[in-house]
Structure formats: structure tokens, C-alpha cells
C-alpha atoms as a PDB file:
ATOM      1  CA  UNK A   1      94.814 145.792  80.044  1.00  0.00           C
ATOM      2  CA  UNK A   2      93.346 148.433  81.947  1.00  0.00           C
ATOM      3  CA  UNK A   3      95.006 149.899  85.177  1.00  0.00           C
ATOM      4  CA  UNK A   4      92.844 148.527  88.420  1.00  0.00           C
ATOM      5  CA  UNK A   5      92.801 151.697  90.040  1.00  0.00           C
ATOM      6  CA  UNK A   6      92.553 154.354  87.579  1.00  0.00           C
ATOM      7  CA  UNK A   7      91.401 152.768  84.631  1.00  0.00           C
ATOM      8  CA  UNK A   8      94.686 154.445  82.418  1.00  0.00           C
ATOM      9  CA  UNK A   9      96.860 152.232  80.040  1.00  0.00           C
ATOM     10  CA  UNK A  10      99.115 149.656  81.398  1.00  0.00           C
ATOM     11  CA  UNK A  11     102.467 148.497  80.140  1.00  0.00           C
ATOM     12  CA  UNK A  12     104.259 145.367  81.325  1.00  0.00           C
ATOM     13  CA  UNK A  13     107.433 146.089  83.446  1.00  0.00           C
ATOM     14  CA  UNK A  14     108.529 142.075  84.451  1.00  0.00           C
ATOM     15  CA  UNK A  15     107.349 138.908  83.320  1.00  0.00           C
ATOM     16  CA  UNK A  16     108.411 135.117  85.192  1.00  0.00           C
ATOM     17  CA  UNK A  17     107.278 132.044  85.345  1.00  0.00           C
ATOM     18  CA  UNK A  18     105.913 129.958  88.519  1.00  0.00           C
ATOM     19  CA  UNK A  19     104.242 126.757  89.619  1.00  0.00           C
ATOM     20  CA  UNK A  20     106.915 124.853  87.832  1.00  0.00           C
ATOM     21  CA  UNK A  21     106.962 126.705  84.685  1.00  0.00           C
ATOM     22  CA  UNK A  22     103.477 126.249  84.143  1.00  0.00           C
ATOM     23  CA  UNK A  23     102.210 129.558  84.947  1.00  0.00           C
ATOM     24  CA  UNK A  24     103.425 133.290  84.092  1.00  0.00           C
ATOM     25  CA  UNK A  25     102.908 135.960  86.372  1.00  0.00           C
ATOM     26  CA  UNK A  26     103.049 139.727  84.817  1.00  0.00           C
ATOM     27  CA  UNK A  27     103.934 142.905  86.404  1.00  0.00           C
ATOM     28  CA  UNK A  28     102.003 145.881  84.906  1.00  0.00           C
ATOM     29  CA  UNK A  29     102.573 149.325  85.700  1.00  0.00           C
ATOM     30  CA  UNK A  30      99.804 152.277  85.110  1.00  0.00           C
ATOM     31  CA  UNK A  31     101.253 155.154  82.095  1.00  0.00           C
ATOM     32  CA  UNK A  32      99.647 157.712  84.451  1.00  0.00           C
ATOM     33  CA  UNK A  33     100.638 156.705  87.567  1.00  0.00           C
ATOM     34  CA  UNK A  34     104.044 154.776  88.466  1.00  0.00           C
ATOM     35  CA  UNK A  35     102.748 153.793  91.742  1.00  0.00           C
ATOM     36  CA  UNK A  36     100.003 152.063  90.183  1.00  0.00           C
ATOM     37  CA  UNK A  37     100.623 148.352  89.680  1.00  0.00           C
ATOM     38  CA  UNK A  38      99.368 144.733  90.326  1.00  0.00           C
ATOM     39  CA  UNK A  39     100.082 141.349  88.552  1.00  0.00           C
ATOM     40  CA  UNK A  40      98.242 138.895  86.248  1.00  0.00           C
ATOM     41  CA  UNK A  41      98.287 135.429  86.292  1.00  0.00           C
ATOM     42  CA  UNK A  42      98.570 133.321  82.574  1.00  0.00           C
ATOM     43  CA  UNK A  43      98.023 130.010  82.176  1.00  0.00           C
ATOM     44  CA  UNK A  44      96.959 127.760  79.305  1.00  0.00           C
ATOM     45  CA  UNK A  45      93.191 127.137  78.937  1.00  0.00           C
ATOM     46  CA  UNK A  46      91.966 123.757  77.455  1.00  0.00           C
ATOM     47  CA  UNK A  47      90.054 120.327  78.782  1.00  0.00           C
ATOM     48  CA  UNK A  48      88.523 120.919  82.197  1.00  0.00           C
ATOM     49  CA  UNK A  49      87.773 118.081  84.617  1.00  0.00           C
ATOM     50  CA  UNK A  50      83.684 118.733  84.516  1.00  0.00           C
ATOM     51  CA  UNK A  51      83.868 117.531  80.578  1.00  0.00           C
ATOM     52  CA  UNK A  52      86.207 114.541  81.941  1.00  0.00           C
ATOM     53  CA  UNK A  53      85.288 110.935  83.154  1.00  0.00           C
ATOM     54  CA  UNK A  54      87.184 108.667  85.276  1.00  0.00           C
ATOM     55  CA  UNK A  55      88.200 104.990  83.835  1.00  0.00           C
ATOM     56  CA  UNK A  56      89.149 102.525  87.098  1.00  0.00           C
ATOM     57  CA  UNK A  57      92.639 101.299  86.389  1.00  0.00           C
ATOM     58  CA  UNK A  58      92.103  97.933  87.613  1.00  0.00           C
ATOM     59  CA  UNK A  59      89.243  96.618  84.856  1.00  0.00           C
ATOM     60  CA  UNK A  60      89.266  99.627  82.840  1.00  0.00           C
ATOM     61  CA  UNK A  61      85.768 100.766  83.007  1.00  0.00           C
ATOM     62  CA  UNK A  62      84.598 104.054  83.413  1.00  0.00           C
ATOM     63  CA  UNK A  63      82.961 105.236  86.487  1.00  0.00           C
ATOM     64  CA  UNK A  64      79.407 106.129  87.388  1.00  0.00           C
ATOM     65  CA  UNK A  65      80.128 110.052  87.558  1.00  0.00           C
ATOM     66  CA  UNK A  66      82.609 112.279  86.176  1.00  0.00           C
ATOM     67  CA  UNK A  67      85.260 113.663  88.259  1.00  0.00           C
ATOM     68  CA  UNK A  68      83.897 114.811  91.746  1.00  0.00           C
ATOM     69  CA  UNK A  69      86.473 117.121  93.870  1.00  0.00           C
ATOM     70  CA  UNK A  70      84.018 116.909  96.919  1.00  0.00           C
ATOM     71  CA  UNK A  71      84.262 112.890  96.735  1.00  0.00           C
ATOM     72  CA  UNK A  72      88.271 112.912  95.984  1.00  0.00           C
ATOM     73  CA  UNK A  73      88.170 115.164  99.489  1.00  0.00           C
ATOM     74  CA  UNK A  74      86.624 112.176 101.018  1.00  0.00           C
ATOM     75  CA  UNK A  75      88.767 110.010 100.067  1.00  0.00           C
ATOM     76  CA  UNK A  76      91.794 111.485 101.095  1.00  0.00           C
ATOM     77  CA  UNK A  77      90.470 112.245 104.762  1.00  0.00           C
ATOM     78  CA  UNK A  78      89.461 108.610 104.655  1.00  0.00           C
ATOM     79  CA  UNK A  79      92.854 107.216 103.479  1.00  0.00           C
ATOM     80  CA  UNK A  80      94.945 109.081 105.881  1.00  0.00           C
ATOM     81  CA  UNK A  81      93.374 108.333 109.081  1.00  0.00           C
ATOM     82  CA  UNK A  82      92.731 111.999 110.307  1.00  0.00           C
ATOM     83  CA  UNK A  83      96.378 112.590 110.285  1.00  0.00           C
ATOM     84  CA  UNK A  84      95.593 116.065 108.712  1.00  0.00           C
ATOM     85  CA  UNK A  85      93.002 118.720 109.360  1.00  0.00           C
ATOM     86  CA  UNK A  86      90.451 119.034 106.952  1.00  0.00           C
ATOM     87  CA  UNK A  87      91.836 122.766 105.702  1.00  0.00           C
ATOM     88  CA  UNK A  88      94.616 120.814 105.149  1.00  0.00           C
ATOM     89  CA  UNK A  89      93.210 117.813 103.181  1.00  0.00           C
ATOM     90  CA  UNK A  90      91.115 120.491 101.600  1.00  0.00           C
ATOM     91  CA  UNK A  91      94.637 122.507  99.829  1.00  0.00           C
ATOM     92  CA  UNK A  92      95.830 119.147  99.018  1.00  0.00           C
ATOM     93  CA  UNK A  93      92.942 118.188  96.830  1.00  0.00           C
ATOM     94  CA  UNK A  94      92.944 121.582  95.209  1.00  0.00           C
ATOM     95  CA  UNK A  95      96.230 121.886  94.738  1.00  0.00           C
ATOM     96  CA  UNK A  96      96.213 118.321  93.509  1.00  0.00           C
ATOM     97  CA  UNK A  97      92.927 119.460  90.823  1.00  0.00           C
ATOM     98  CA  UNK A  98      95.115 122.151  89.828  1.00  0.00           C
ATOM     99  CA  UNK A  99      97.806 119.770  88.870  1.00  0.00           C
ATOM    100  CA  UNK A 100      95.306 117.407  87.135  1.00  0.00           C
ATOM    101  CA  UNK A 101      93.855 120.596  84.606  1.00  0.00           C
ATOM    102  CA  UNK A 102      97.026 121.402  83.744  1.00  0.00           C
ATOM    103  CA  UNK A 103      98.167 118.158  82.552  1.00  0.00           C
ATOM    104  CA  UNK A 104      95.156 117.015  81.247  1.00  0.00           C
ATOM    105  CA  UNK A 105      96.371 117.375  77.463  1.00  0.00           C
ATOM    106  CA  UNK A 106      98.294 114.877  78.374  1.00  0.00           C
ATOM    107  CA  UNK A 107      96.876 112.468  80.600  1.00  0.00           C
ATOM    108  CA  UNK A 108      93.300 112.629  79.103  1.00  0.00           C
ATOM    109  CA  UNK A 109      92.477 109.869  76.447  1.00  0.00           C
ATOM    110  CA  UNK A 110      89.720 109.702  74.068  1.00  0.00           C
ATOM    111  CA  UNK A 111      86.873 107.274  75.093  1.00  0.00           C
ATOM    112  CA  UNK A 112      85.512 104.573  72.574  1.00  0.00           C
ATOM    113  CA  UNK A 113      82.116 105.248  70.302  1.00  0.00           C
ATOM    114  CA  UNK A 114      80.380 102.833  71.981  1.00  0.00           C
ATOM    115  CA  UNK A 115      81.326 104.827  75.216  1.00  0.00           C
ATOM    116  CA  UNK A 116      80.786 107.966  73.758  1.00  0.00           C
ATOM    117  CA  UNK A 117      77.263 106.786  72.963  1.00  0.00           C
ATOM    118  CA  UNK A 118      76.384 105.734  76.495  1.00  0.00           C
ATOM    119  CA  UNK A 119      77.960 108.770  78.394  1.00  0.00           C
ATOM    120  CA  UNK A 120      76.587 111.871  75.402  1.00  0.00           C
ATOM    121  CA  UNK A 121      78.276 115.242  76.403  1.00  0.00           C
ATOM    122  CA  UNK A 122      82.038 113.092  77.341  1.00  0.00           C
ATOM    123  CA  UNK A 123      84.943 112.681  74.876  1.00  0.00           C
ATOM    124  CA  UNK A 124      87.361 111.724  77.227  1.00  0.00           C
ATOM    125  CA  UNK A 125      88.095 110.313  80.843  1.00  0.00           C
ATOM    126  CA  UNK A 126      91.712 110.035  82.903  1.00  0.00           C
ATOM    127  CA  UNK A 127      92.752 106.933  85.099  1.00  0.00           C
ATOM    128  CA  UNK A 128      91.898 106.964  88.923  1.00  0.00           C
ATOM    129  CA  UNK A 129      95.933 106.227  88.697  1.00  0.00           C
ATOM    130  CA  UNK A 130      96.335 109.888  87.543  1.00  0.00           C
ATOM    131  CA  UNK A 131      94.561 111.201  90.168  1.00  0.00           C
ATOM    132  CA  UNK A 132      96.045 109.230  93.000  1.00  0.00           C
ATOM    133  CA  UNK A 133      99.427 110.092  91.789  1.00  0.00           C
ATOM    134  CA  UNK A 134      98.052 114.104  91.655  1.00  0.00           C
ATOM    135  CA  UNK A 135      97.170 113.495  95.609  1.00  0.00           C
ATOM    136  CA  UNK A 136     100.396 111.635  96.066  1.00  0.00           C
ATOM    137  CA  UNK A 137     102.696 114.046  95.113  1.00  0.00           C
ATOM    138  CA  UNK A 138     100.933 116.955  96.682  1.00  0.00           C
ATOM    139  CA  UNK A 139     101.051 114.416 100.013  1.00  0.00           C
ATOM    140  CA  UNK A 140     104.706 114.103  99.281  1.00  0.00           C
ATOM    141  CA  UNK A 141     105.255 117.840  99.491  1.00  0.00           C
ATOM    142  CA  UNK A 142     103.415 118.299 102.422  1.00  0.00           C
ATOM    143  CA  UNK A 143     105.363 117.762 104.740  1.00  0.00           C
ATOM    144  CA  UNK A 144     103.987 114.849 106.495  1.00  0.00           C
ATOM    145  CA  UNK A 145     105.211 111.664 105.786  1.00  0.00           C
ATOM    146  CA  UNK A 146     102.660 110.010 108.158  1.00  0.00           C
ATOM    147  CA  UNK A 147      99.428 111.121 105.767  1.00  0.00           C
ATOM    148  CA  UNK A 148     101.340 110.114 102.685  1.00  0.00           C
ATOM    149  CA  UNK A 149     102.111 106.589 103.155  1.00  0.00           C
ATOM    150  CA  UNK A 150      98.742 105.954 105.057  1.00  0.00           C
ATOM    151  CA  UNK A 151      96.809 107.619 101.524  1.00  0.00           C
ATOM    152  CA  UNK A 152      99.256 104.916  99.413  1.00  0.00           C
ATOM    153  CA  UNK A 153      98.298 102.151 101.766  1.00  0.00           C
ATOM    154  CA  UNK A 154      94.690 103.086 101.209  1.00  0.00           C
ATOM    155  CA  UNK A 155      95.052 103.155  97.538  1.00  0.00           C
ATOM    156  CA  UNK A 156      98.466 101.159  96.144  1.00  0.00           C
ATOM    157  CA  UNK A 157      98.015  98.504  98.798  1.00  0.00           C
ATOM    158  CA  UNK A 158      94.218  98.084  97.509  1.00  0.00           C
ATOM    159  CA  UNK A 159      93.566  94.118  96.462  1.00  0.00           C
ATOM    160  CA  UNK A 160      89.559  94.519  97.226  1.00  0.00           C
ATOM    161  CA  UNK A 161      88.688  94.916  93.334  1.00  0.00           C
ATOM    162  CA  UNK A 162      89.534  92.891  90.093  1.00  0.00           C
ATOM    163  CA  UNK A 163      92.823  93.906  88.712  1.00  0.00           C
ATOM    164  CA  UNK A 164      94.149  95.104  91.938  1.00  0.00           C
ATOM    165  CA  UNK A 165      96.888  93.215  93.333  1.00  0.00           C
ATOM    166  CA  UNK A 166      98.131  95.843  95.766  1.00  0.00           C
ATOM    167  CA  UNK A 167     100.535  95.046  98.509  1.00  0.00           C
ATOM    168  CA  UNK A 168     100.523  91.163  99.325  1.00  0.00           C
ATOM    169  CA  UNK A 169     102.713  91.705 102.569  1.00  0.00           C
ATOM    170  CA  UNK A 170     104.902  94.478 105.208  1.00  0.00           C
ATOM    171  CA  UNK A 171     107.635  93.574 102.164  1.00  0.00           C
ATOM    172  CA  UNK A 172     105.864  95.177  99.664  1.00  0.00           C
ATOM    173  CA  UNK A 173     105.097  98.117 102.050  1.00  0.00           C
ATOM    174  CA  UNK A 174     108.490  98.307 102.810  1.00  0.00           C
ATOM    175  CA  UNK A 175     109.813  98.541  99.278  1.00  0.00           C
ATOM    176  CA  UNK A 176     107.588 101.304  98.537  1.00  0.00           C
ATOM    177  CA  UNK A 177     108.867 103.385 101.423  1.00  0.00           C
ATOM    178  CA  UNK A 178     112.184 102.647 100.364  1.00  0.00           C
ATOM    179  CA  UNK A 179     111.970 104.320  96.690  1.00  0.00           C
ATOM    180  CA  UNK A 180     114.172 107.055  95.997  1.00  0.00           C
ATOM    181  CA  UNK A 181     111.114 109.418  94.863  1.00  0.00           C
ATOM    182  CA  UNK A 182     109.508 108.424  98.862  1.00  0.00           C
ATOM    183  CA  UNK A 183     111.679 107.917 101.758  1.00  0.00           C
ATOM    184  CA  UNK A 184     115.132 106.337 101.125  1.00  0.00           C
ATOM    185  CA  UNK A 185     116.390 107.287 104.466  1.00  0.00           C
ATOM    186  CA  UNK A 186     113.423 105.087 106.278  1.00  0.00           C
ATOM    187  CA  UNK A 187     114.297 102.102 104.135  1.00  0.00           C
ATOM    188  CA  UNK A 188     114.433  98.802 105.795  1.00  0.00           C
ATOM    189  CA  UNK A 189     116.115  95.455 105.172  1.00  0.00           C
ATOM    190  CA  UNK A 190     113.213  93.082 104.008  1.00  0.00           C
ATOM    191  CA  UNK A 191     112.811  90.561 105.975  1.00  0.00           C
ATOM    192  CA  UNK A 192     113.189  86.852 105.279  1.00  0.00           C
ATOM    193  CA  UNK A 193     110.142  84.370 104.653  1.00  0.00           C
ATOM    194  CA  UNK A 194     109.028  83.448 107.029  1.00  0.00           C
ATOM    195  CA  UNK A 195     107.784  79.580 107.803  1.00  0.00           C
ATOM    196  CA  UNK A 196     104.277  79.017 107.375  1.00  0.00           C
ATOM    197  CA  UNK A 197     102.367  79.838 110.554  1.00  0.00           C
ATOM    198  CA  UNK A 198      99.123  77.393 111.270  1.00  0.00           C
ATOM    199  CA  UNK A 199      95.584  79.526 111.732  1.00  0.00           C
ATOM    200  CA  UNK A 200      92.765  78.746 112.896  1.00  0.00           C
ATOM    201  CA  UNK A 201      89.319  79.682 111.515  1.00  0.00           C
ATOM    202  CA  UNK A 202      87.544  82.912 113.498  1.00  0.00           C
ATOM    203  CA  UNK A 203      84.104  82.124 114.536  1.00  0.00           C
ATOM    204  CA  UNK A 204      83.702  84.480 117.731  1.00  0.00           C
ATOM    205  CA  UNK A 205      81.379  83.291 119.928  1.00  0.00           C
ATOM    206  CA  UNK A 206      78.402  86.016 119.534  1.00  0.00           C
ATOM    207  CA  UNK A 207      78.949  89.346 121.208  1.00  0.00           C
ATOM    208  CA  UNK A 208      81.584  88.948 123.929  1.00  0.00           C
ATOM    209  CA  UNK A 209      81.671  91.343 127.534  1.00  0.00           C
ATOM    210  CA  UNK A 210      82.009  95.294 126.765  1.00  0.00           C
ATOM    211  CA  UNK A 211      83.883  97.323 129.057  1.00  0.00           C
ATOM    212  CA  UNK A 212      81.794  99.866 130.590  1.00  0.00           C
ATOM    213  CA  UNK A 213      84.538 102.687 130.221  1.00  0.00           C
ATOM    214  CA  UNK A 214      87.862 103.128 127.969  1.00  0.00           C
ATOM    215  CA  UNK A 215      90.552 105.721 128.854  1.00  0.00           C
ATOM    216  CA  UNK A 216      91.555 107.854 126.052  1.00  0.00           C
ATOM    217  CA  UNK A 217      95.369 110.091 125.880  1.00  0.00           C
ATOM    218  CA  UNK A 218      96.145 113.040 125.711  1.00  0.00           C
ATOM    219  CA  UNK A 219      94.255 114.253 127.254  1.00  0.00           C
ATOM    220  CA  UNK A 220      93.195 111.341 129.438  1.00  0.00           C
ATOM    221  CA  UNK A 221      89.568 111.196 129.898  1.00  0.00           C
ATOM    222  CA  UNK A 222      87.212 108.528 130.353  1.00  0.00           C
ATOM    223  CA  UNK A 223      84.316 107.920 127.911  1.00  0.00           C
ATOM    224  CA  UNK A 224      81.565 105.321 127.236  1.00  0.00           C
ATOM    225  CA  UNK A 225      83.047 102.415 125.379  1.00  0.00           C
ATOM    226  CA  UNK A 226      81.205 101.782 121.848  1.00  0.00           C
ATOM    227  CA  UNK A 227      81.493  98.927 120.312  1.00  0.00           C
ATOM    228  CA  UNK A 228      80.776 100.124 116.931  1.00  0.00           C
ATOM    229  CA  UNK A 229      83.083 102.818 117.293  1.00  0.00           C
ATOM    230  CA  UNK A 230      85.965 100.241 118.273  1.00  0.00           C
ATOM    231  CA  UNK A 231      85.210  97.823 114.754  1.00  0.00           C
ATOM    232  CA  UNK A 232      84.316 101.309 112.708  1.00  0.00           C
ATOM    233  CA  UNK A 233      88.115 102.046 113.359  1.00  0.00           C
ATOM    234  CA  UNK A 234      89.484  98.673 112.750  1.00  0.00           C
ATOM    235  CA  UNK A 235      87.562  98.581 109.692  1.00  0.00           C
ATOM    236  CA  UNK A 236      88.801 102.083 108.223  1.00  0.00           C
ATOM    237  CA  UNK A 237      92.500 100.695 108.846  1.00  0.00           C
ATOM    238  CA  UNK A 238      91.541  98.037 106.841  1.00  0.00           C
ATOM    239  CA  UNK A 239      90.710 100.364 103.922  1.00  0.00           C
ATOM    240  CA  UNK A 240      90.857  98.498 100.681  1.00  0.00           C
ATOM    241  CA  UNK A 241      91.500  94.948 101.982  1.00  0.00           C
ATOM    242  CA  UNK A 242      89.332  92.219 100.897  1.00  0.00           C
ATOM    243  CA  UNK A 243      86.719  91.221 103.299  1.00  0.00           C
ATOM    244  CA  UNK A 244      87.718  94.049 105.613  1.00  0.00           C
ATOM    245  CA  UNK A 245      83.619  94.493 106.992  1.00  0.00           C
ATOM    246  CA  UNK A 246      83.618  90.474 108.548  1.00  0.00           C
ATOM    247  CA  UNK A 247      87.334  90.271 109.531  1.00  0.00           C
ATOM    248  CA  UNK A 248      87.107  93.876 111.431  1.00  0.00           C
ATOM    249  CA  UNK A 249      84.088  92.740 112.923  1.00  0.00           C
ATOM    250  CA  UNK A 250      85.886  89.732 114.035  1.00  0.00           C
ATOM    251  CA  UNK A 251      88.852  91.043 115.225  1.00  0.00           C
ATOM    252  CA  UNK A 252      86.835  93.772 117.495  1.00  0.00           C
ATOM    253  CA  UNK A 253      85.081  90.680 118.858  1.00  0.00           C
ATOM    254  CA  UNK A 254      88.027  88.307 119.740  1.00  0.00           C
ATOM    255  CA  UNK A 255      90.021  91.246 121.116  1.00  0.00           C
ATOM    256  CA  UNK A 256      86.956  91.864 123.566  1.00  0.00           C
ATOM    257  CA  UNK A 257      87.099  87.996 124.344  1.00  0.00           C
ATOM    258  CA  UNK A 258      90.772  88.365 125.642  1.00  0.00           C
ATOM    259  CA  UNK A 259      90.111  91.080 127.413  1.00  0.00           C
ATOM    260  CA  UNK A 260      86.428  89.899 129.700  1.00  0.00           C
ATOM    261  CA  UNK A 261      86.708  89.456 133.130  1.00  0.00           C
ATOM    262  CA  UNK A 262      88.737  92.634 132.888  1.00  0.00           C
ATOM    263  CA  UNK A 263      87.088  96.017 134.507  1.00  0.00           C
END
């Protein structure tokens, strides 16, 4: 390789690896000039994620598009709640790419004929599992633990598609926190069943009494109260719960019921 400032010979003085073995960084020194030096970057080239598709992990079918890094950065600002800014959500979801083309020897599996028919130009696809896991452990690393269990409540406690179980209760949420590989040191006790607890049916009344005003923190201002705001942010908790457009709807209405004759 040529020297970037002279153009002489080069010779490598130090090799090492990085990012977790998978990468080696050179240092190369100019044969004209000692002071001349800078360092490559090695890694393996192979399968990248343009060629790839995406197979859903709960019935197995591949997904309309092939892998889309501007639609994975959605997703992650959706699942964690704005918890993190979007530079940061951005480095996660590169990072976490990075991850994914490095593995994908190894994670990618060939598609059938028949698919390979119906999608010309793809060989192979990776699980939405694989990704998630990518964003997971990059969210693990971060720093944060709020944004990381919010993502996995978005995703791992999804049971809005076929073949998605996700978490049935707070027990399941709780178990998952308590893994070694997540936070041991926040695990709780689970708590007992409880008795069955009678419900009633929700079947708000129409549109109940909107506040005129609502006081937000830090800093305290007042601002216009919107009702589709208030249900918008309901619903987004609700990510990846079945039915979570009526219930949200009806839990934004029934709060505003307890709340009327209130200024």
C-alpha cells in the first residue's frame, strides 16, 4: 500500500485485532519518511444485508422488503419511548447493522425454490429474531437500562401476530429482567397468583369532557390539552399488544370520565 502523504512504499510496523476480534487494524509506516504513518482497517467481505430478506419468526414468512436500516431506526425510536436521542438511536442501529454483516455467514439461511422464484435477485433472508437480538445487545451496552427493556417490551412482549406469545403478565416481564445476561441485580420475587378479579365490559359513553389546559414538568408549562395526543401515547405504550388501537382509545376515554367536573 501506498504511503497517504507521499505516495512512497509502506511497511507494516503493528498489527491487532478490535471489535471483538472481528476486525484488524494495521499500522504502516512510510520507507521514506518515519513520521509518515496511518492505519488500515481489515475485515472479512461476504453477504451484505441489501442481497438479504427478512423471514418473521412468528409464521415464518418472509417480509415484503429486504432489510431496511431507515425502518429498523423507526422501530427502535418507537420501542423505546423517546428515552434516547435520535443520534443516539441512530449509532445503535448502525452499530447493530455492523454486527448483523459480520455474522451474516452465520445467521443467513438459504431461502426455498419456490421462494427464490417469487423474490428473483434473493438467495437468502435472516430472522427478525436476529435483528432484534443485534439491537438488543447494542441496547444492553448502552448504557441505559431504561431504552433496553422498553425496546424488549416492544418486541419480546409482542402477542399481536400469529406465533407470538410474548409476555402473558408483569411475571414474565420480571423474569426477563432478572436473567443473568440483563439485570440480575433488579430481579424481583414473582409474585403469587393472584385470585381472579371480576371486569366489566368498556363501552365509554361517546366522547367524555376535555380539560381545556394540562400542566406539563419540567419545565412546568401549560399547553392545550389534545385528546389525540393523550390516546396516541397510550397507544404507543401499548406497542405490540393485541387490540391496542380500541383499548387505548378506551382507556383515554374512561380516564377523561373520572376526571369531568374537574377544571
Amino acid at each position: 500500500m501506498r504511503c497517504t502523504i507521499c505516495d512512497a512504499d509502506t511497511t507494516v510496523s503493528r498489527t491487532r485485532l478490535s471489535d471483538g476480534n472481528r476486525q484488524v487494524v494495521r499500522r504502516r509506516m512510510c520507507k521514506n519518511n518515519r513520521t509518515h504513518w496511518f492505519d488500515t482497517a481489515e475485515q472479512p467481505v461476504g453477504l451484505s444485508l441489501d442481497k438479504v430478506l427478512v423471514r418473521r419468526s412468528g409464521d415464518g414468512r418472509l417480509a415484503a422488503g429486504g432489510f431496511d436500516e431507515a425502518r429498523l431506526l423507526r422501530d427502535v425510536q418507537q420501542g423505546v419511548l423517546k428515552r434516547m436521542t435520535e443520534d443516539e438511536a441512530r449509532e445503535v442501529v448502525r452499530q447493530a447493522t455492523y454486527d448483523l454483516e459480520m455474522h451474516l455467514s452465520a445467521t443467513a439461511t438459504p431461502m426455498s425454490r419456490e421462494e427464490q422464484a417469487e423474490r428473483p435477485g434473493y438467495k437468502v433472508a435472516i430472522t427478525d429474531a436476529v435483528i432484534r437480538q443485534a439491537i438488543e445487545q447494542r441496547l444492553r451496552h448502552h448504557g441505559k437500562q431504561m431504552p433496553h427493556v422498553l425496546y424488549a417490551l416492544s418486541t419480546l412482549g409482542r402477542s399481536d401476530r400469529k406465533g407470538r406469545p410474548g409476555f402473558a403478565n408483569a411475571a414474565d416481564v420480571l423474569r426477563w429482567i432478572g436473567r443473568p445476561e440483563n439485570y440480575p441485580d433488579l430481579a424481583l420475587p414473582t409474585p403469587p397468583d393472584r385470585m381472579p378479579v371480576a371486569g366489566d365490559s368498556w363501552w365509554p359513553p361517546g366522547r367524555p369532557p376535555m380539560p381545556e389546559r394540562v400542566i406539563k414538568r419540567a419545565p412546568i408549562e401549560r399547553r392545550r390539552f389534545v385528546f389525540d395526543r393523550f390516546r396516541n401515547s397510550i397507544r404507543e405504550a401499548m406497542l405490540g399488544r393485541p387490540e391496542a388501537g380500541v383499548t387505548s382509545d378506551n382507556v383515554a376515554s374512561w380516564t377523561l370520565w373520572g376526571l369531568a367536573g374537574q377544571r
